[in-house]
C-alpha atoms as a PDB file:
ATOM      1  CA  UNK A   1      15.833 -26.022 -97.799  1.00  0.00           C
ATOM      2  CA  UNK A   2      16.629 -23.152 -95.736  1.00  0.00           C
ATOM      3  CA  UNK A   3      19.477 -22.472 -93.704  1.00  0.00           C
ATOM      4  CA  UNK A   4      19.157 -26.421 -92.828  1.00  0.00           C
ATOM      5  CA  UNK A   5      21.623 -26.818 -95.433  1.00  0.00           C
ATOM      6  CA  UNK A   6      24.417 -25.166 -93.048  1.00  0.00           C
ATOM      7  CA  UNK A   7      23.982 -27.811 -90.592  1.00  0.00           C
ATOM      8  CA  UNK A   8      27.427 -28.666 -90.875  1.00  0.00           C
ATOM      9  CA  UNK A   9      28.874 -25.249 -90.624  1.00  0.00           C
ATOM     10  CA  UNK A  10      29.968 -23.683 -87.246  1.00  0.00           C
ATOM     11  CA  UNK A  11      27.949 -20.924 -85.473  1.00  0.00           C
ATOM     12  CA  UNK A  12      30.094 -18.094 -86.449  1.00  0.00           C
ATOM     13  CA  UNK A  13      29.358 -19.386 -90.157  1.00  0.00           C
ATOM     14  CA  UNK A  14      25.208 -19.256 -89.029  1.00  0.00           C
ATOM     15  CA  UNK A  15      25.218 -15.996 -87.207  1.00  0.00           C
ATOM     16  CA  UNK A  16      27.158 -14.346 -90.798  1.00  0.00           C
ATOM     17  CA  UNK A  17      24.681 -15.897 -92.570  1.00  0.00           C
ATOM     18  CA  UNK A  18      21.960 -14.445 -90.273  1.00  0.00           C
ATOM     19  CA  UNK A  19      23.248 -10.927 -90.498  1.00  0.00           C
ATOM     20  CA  UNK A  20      23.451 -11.154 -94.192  1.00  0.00           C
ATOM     21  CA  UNK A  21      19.566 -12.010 -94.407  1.00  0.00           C
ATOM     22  CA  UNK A  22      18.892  -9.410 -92.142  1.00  0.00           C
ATOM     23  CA  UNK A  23      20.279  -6.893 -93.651  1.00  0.00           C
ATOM     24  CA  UNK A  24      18.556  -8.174 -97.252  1.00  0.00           C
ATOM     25  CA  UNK A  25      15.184  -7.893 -95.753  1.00  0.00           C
ATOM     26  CA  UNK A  26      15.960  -4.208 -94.833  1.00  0.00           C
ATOM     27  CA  UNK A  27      17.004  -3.449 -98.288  1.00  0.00           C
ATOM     28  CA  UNK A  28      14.316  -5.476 -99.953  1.00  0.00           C
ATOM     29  CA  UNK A  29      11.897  -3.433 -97.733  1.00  0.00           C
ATOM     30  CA  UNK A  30      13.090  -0.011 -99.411  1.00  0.00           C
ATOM     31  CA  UNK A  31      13.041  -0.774-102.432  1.00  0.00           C
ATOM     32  CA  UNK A  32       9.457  -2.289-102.609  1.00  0.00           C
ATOM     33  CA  UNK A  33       8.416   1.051-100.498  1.00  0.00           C
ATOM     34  CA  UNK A  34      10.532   2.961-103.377  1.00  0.00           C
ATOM     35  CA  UNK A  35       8.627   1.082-106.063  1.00  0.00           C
ATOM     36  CA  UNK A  36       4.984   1.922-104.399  1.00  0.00           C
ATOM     37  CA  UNK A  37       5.989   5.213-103.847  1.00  0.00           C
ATOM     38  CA  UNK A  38       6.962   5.991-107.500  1.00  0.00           C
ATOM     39  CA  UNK A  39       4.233   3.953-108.684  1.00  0.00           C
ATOM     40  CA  UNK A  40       1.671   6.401-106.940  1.00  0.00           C
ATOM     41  CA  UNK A  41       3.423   9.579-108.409  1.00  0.00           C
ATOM     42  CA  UNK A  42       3.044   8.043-111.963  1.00  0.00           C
ATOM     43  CA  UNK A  43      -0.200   9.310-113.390  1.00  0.00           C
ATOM     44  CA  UNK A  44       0.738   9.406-117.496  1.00  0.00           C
ATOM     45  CA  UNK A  45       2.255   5.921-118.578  1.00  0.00           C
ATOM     46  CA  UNK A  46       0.292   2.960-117.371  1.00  0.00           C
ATOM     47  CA  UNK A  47       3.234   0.191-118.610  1.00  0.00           C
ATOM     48  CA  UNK A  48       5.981   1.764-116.461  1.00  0.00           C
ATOM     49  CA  UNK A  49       3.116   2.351-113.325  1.00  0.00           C
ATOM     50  CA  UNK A  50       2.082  -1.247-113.771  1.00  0.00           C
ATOM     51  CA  UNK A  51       5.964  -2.880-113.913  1.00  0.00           C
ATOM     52  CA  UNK A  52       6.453  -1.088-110.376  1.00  0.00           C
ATOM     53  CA  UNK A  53       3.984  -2.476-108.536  1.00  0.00           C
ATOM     54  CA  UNK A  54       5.222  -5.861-109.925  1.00  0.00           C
ATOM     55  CA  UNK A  55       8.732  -4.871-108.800  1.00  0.00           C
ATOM     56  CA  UNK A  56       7.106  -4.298-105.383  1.00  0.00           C
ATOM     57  CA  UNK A  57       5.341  -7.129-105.150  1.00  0.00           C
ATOM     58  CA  UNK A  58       8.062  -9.124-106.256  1.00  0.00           C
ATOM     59  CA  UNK A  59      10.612  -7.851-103.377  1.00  0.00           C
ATOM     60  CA  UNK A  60       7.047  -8.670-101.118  1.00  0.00           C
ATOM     61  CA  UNK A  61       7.605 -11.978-102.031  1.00  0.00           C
ATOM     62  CA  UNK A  62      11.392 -11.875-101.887  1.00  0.00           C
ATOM     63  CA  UNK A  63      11.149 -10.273 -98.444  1.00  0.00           C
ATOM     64  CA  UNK A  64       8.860 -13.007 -97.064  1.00  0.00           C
ATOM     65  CA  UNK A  65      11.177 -15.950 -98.225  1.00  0.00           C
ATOM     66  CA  UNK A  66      14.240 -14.192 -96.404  1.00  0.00           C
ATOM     67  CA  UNK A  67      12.063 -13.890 -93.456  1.00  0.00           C
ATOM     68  CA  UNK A  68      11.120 -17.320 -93.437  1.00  0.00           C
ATOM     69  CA  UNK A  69      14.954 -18.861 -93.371  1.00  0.00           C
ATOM     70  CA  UNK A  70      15.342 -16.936 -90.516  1.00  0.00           C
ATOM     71  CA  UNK A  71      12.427 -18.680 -88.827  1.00  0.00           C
ATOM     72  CA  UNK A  72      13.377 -21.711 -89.860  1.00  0.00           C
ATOM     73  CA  UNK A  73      16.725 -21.377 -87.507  1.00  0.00           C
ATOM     74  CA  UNK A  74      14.927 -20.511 -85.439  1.00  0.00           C
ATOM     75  CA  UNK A  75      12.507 -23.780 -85.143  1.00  0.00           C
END
């Protein structure tokens, strides 16, 4: 689907759009760093350790989809 499905807007609409998954990306990045990070330092309750690193690896994934509707504008 992507940002296809703003064909019909204007480019100020776009470039907004852009911006917005721009900045999601940074913030997505943080927190999945945050996640590792506290993961690492956790060394006495394996549950709360594991549920981390799925956080992280679930703003990985998030992260990647937001990067690729900004490539697909771009094609």
């Amino acid at each position: 689907m992507g940002l296809n499905m703003f064909n019909g807007k204007n480019k100020e609409e776009k470039g907004k759009l852009k911006e917005v998954l721009k900045t999601s990306i940074g913030i997505e990045e943080d927190l999945m760093r945050t996640y590792l990070i506290t993961a690492e330092r956790i060394h006495d309750d394996d549950e709360l350790k594991e549920r981390l690193e799925n956080f992280a690896e679930g703003n990985a994934k998030r992260t990647k989809q937001l990067i690729d509707e900004l490539n697909e504008e771009k094609s």
